[in-house]
Protein backbone atom coordinates (compact mmCIF):
# COMPACT_ATOMS: atom_id res chain seq x y z
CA UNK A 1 20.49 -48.05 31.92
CA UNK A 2 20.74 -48.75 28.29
CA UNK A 3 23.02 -45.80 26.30
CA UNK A 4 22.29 -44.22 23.26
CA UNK A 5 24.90 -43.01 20.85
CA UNK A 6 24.36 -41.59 17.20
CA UNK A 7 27.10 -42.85 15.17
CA UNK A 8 27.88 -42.10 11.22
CA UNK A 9 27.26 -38.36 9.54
CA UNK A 10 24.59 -38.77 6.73
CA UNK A 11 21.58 -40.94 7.74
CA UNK A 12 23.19 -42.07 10.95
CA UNK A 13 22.64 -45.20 12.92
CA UNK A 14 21.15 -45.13 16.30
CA UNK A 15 23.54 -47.11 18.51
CA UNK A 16 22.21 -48.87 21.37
CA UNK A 17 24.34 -50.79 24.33
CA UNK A 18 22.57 -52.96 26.38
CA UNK A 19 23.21 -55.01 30.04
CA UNK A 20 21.78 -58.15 30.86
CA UNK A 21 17.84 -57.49 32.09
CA UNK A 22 18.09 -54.18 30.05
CA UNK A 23 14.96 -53.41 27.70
CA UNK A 24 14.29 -50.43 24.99
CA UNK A 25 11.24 -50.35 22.78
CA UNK A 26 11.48 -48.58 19.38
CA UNK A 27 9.45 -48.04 16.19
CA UNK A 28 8.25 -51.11 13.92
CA UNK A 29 11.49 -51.64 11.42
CA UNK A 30 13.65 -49.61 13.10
CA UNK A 31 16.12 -52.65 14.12
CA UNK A 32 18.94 -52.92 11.88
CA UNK A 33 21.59 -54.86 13.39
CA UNK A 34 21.42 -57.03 16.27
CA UNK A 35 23.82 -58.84 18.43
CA UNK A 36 22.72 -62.89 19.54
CA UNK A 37 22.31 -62.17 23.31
CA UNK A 38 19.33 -59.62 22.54
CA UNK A 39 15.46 -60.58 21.25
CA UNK A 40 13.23 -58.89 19.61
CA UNK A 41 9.62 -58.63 20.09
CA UNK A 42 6.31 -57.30 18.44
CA UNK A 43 4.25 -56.06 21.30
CA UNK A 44 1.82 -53.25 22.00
CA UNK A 45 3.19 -50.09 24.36
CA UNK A 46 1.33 -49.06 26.93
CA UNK A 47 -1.74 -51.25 26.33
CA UNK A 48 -4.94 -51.26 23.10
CA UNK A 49 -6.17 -47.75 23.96
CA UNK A 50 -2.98 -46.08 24.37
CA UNK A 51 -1.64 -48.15 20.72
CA UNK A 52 -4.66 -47.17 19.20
CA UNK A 53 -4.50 -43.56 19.87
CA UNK A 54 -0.60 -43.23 18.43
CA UNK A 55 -1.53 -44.65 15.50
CA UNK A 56 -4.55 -43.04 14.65
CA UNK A 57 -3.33 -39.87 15.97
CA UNK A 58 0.31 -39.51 15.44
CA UNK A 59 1.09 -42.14 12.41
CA UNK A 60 3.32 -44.32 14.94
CA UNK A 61 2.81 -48.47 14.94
CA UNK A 62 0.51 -50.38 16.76
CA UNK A 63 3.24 -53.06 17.40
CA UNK A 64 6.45 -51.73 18.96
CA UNK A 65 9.31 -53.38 18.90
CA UNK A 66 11.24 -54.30 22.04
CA UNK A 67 14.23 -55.27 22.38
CA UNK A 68 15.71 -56.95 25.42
CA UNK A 69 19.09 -58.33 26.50
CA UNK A 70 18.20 -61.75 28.17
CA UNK A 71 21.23 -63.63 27.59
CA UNK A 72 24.15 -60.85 28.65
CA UNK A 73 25.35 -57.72 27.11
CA UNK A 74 24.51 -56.60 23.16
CA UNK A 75 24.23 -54.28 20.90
CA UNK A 76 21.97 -53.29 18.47
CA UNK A 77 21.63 -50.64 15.64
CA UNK A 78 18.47 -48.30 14.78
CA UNK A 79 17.55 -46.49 11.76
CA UNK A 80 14.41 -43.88 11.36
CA UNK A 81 12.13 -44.43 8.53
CA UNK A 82 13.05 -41.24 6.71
CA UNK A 83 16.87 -40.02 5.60
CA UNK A 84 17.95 -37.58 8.18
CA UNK A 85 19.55 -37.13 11.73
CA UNK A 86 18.87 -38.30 15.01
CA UNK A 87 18.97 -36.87 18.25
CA UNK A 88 19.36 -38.70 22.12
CA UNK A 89 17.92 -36.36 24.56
CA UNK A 90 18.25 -37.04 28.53
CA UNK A 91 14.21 -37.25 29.52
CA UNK A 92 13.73 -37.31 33.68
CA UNK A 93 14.40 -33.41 34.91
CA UNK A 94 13.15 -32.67 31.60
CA UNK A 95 10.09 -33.97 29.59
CA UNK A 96 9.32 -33.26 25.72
CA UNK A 97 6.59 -33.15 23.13
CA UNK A 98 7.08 -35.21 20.05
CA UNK A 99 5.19 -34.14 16.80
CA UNK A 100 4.09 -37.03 14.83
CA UNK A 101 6.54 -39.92 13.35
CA UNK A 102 10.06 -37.97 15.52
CA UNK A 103 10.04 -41.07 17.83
CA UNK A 104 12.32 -43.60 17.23
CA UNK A 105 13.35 -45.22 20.02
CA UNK A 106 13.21 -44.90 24.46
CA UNK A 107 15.06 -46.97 27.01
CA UNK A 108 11.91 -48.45 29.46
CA UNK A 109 11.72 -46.22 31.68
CA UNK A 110 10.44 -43.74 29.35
CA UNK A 111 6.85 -43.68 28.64
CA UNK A 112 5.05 -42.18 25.62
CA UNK A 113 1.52 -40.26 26.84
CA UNK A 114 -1.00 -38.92 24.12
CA UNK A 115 -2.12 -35.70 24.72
CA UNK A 116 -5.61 -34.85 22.64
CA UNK A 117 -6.72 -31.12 22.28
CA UNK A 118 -9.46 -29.42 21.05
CA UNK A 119 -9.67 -28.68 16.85
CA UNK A 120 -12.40 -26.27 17.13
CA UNK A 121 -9.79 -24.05 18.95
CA UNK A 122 -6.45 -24.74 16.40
CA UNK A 123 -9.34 -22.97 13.33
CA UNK A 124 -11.07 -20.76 15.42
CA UNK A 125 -9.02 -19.33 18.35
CA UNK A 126 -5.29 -20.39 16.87
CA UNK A 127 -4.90 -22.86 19.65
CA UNK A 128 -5.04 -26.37 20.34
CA UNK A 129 -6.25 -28.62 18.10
CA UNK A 130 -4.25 -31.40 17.53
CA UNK A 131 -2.75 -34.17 18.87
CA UNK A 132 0.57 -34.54 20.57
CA UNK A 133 2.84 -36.64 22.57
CA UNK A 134 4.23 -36.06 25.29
CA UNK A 135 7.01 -38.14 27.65
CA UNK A 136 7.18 -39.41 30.98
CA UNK A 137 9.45 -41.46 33.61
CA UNK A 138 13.15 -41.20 32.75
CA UNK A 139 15.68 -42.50 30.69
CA UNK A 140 16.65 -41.57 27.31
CA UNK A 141 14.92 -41.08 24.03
CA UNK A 142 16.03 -40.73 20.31
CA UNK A 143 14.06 -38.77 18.01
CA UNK A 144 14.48 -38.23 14.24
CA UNK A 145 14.28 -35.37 11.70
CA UNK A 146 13.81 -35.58 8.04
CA UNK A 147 17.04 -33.87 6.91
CA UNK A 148 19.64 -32.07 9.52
CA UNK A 149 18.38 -31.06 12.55
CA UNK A 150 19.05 -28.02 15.15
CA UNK A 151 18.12 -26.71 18.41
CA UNK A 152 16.52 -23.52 19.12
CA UNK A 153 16.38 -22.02 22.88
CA UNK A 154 13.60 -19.86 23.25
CA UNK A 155 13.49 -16.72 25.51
CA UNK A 156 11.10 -14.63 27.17
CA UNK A 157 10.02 -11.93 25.12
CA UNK A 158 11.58 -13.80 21.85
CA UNK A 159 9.04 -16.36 20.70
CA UNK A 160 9.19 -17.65 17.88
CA UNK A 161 6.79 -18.91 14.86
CA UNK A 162 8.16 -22.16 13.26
CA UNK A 163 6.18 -23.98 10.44
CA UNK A 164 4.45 -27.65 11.94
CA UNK A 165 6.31 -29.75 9.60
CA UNK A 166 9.60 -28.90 10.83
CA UNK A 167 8.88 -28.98 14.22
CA UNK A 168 10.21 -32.40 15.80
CA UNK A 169 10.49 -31.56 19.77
CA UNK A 170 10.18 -29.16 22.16
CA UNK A 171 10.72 -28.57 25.97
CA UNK A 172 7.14 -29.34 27.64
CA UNK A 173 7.58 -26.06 29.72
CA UNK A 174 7.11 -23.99 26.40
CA UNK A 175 4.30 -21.86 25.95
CA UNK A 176 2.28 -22.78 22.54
CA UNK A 177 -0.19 -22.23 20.09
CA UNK A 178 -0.85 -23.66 16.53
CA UNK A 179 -2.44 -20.74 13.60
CA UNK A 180 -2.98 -21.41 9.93
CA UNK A 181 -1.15 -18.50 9.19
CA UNK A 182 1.55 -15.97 10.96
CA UNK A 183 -0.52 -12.98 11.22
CA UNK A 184 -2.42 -11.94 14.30
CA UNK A 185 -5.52 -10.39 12.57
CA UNK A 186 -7.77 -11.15 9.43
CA UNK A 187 -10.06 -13.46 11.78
CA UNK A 188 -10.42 -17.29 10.65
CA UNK A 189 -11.21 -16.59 6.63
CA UNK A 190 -8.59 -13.85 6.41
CA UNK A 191 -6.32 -16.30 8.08
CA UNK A 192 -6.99 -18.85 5.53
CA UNK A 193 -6.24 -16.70 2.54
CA UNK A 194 -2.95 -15.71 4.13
CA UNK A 195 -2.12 -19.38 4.38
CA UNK A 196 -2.93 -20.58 1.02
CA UNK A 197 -1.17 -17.44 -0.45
CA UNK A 198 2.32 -17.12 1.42
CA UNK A 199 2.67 -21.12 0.96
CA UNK A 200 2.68 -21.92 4.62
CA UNK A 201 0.17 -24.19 6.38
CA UNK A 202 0.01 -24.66 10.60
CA UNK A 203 2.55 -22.79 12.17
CA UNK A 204 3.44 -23.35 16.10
CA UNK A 205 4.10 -20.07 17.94
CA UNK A 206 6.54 -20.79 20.93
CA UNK A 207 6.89 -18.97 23.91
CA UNK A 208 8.31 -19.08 27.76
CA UNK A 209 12.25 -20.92 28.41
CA UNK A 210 13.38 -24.03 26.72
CA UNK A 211 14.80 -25.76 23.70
CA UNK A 212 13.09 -26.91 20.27
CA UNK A 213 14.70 -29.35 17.92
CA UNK A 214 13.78 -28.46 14.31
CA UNK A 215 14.55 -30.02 11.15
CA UNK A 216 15.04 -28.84 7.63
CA UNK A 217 12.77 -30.71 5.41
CA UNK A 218 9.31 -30.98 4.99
CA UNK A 219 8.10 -34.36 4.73
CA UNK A 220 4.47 -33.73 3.39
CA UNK A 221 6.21 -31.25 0.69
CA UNK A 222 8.77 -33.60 -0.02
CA UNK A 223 6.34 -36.04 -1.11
CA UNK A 224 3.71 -33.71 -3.18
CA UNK A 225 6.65 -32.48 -5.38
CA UNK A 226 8.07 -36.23 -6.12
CA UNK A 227 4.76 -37.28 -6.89
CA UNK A 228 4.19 -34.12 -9.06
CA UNK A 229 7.28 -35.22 -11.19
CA UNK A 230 6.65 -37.35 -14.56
CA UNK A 231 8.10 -40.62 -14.44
């Protein structure tokens, strides 16, 4: 099976070793570095409907790259689109949702599954409503954060309420629902006010056992305030 390592500290490099016969797929530029014995190849993961729905849905490419060790052993290096960490979970035992553009690279065995939900539920009954992706198979994955990244574990009877954009992963045996605010009353317009006024947008409230993987930027923020800035 391929391995995964994170090396460096600030904007680290996703480290990949390979066998001969070994294959990983990963997100459009995310190669960096590779050695002669691998090739790379554009192709489409998990067929036109399933490459249609991560990019319309979750902001991922329609072309994949894969990466394959024909001629013996390499390595190869892997870098996320935005500055921030990366994290190699173990996915067999354990599956995970992905919120959109975390993915940045799975050994084969790992497949990617989109998981569509109802919207009328996210604005109307705080649930649902969006979609998500969610692993299968086994091997390992690397996921990204924009800025550092930590883990949560989740108890019962401690959920938690963490804001959308920082959400990366999270243990498919968690409990969820997605609000436009954190209250629990007001109905859908009081909701809305609440939203607008204490800054926040979706939030995902968490419950059951497992682990989330959060990260401490906002991306869509990020962006509003450096185009709000004169040049």
């Amino acid at each position: 099976m391929p391995v995964f390592s994170v090396t460096g500290d600030i904007d680290p490099f996703l480290h990949v070793s390979l066998a001969k016969g070994e294959k990983i797929y990963c997100e459009s530029d995310a190669m960096v570095m590779m050695e002669t014995n691998l090739e790379l190849k554009g192709k489409m993961t998990g067929g036109l409907g399933a490459a249609l729905m991560r990019t319309f849905a979750n902001g991922e490419s329609f072309f994949q790259q894969h990466v394959e060790a024909l001629r013996g052993d390499g390595d190869c290096l892997l870098s996320p689109t935005l500055p921030g960490a990366v994290r190699v979970l173990d996915v067999g035992a354990q599956q995970y949702m992905i919120s959109d553009g975390a993915f940045v690279a799975a050994s084969s065995g790992v497949e990617l599954k989109v998981r569509t939900q109802s919207l009328g539920n996210a604005l109307f009954a705080r649930s649902g409503g969006f979609f998500i992706t969610e692993t299968a198979g086994s091997g390992q994955l690397a996921v990204s954060g924009f800025g550092a990244m930590s883990e949560l574990d989740v108890l019962p009877g401690k959920d938690v309420v963490i804001d959308n954009a920082h959400v990366v992963c999270w243990d498919n045996r968690l409990q969820y629902e997605i609000s436009i605010t954190t209250g629990s009353s007001g109905g859908f317009l009081g909701n809305l006010i609440n939203s607008q006024t204490s800054g926040e947008g979706m939030v995902l409230k968490f419950s059951g056992t497992g682990k989330i993987l959060i990260c401490s930027r906002n991306r869509a923020a990020f962006l509003a305030w450096t185009q709000s800035k004169p040049a």
